[in-house]
C-alpha atoms as a PDB file:
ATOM      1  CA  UNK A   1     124.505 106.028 143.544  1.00  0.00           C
ATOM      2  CA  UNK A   2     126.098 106.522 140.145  1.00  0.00           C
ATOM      3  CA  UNK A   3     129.581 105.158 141.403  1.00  0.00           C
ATOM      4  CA  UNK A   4     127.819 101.548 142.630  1.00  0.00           C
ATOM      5  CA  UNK A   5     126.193 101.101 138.328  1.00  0.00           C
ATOM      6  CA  UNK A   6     129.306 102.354 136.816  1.00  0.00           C
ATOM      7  CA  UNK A   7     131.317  99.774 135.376  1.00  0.00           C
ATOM      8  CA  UNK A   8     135.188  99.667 134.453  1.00  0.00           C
ATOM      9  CA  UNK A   9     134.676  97.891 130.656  1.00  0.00           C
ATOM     10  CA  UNK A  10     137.347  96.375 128.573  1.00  0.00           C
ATOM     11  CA  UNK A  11     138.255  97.893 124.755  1.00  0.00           C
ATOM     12  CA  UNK A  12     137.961  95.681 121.892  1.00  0.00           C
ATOM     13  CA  UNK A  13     141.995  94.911 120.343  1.00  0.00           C
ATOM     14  CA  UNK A  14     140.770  94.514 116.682  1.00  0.00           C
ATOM     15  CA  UNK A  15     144.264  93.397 116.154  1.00  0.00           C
ATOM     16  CA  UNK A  16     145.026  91.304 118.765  1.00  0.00           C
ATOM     17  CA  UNK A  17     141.543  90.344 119.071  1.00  0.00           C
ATOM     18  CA  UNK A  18     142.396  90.845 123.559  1.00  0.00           C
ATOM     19  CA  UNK A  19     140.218  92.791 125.579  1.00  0.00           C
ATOM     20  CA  UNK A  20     142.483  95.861 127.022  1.00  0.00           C
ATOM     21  CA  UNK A  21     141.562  98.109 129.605  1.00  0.00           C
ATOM     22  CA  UNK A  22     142.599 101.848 128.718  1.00  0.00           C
ATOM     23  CA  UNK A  23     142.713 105.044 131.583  1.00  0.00           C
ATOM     24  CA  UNK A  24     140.063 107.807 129.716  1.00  0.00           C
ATOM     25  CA  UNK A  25     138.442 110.836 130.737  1.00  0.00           C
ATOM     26  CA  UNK A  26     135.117 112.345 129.833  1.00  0.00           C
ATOM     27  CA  UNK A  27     132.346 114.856 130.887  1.00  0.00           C
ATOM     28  CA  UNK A  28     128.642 114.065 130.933  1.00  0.00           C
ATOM     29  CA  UNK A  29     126.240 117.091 131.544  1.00  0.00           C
ATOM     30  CA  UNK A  30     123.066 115.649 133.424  1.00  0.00           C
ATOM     31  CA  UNK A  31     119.376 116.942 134.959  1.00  0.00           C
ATOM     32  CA  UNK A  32     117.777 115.860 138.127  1.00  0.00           C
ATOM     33  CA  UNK A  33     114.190 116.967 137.863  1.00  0.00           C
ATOM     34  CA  UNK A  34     112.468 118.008 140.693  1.00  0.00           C
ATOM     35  CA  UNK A  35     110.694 115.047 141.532  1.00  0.00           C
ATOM     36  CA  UNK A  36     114.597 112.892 140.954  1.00  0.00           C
ATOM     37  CA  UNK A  37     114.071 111.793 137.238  1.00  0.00           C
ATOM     38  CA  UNK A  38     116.815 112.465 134.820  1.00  0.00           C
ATOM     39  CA  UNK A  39     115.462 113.967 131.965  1.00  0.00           C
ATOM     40  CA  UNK A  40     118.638 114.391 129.893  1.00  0.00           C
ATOM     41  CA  UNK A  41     121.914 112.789 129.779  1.00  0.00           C
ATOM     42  CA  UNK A  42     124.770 114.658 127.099  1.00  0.00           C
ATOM     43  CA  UNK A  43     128.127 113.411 126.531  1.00  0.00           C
ATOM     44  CA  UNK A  44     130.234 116.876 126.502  1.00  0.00           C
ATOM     45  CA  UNK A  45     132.967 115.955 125.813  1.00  0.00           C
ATOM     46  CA  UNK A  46     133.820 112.227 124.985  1.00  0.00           C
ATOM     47  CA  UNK A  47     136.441 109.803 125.728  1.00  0.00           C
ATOM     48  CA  UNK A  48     138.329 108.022 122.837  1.00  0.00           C
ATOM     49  CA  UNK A  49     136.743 105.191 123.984  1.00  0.00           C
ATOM     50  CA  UNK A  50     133.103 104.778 122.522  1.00  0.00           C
ATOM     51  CA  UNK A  51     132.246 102.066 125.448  1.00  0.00           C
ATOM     52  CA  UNK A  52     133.394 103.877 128.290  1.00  0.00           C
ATOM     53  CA  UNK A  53     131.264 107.045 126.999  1.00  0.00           C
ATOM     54  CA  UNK A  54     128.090 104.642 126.886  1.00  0.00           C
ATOM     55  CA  UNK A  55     129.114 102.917 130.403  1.00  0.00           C
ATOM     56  CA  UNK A  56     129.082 106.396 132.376  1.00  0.00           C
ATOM     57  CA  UNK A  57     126.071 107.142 130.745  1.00  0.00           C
ATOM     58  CA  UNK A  58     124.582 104.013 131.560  1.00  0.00           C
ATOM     59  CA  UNK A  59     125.487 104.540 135.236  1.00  0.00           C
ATOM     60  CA  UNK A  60     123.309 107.616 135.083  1.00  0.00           C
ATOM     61  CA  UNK A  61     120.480 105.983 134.008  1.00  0.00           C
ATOM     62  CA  UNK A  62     120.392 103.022 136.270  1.00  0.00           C
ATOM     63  CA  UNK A  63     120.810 105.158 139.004  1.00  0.00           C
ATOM     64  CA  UNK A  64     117.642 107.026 138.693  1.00  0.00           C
ATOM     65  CA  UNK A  65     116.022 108.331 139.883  1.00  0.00           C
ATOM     66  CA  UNK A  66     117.408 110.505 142.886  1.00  0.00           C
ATOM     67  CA  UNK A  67     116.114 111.857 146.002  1.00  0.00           C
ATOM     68  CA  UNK A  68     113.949 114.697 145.402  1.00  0.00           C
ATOM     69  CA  UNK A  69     115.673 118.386 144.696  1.00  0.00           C
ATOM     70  CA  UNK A  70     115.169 120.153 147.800  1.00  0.00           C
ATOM     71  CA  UNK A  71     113.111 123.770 147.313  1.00  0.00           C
ATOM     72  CA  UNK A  72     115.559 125.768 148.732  1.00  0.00           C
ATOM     73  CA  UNK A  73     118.164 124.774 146.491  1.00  0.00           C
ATOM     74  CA  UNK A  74     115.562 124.714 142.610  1.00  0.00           C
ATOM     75  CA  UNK A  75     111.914 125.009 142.328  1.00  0.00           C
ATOM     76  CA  UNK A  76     112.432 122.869 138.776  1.00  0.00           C
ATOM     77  CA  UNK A  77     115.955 120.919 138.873  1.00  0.00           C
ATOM     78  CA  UNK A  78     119.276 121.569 138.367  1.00  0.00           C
ATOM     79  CA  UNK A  79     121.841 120.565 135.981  1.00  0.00           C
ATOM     80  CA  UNK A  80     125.244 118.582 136.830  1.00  0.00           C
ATOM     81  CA  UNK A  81     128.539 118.168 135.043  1.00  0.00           C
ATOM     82  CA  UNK A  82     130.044 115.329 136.035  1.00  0.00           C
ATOM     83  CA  UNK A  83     133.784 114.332 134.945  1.00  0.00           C
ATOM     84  CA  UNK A  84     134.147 110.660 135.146  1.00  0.00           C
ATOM     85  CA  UNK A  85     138.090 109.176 135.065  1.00  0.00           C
ATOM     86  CA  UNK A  86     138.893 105.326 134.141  1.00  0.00           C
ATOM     87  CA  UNK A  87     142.368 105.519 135.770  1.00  0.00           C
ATOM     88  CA  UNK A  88     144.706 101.924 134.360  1.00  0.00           C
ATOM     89  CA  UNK A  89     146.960 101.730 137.151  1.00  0.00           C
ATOM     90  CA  UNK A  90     149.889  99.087 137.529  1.00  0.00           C
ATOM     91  CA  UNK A  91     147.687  96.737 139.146  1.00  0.00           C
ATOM     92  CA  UNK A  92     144.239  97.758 139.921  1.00  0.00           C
ATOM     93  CA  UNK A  93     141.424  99.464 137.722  1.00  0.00           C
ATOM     94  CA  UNK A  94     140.344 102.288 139.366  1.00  0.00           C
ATOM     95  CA  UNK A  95     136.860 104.519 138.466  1.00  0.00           C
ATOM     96  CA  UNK A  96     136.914 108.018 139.676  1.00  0.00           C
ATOM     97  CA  UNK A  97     133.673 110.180 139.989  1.00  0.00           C
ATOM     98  CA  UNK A  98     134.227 114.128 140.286  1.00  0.00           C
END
């Protein structure tokens, strides 16, 4: 669900005033509430890339809310860190959810 909103953004050259696409890594700590809602979304530990950080996060959000948390695995919710990797290969842009 996340994968299908996340989007592969160009970066800004102030210099060269192109838009570049960059390969980046960063961690996102999330909640799925009981009911599916995502009460919190925390970067944990950023890219160098301001807009990629706000695209994953974005993802998150559009794809709420989830199915349900099953009782046998929380009675409240449970917590998910989520690595997301914006891989610049030689001729394809590639996201990667783990």
């Amino acid at each position: 669900m996340i994968k299908a909103k996340w989007i592969y953004p160009c970066v800004p050259n102030p210099a060269s005033r192109q838009c570049e696409y960059k390969s980046a890594a960063l961690e996102i700590e999330f909640g799925i509430a009981k009911d599916g809602r995502v009460p919190f979304v925390i970067v944990r530990q950023a890219s160098q890339f301001g807009i990629y950080d706000e695209y994953a996060v974005n993802a998150i959000k559009l794809a709420s809310p989830f199915p349900p948390v099953p009782d046998d695995l929380s009675k409240k919710g449970i917590p998910i860190l989520a690595r997301f990797n914006y891989v610049l290969e030689s001729y394809s842009l590639t996201n990667l959810l783990r």
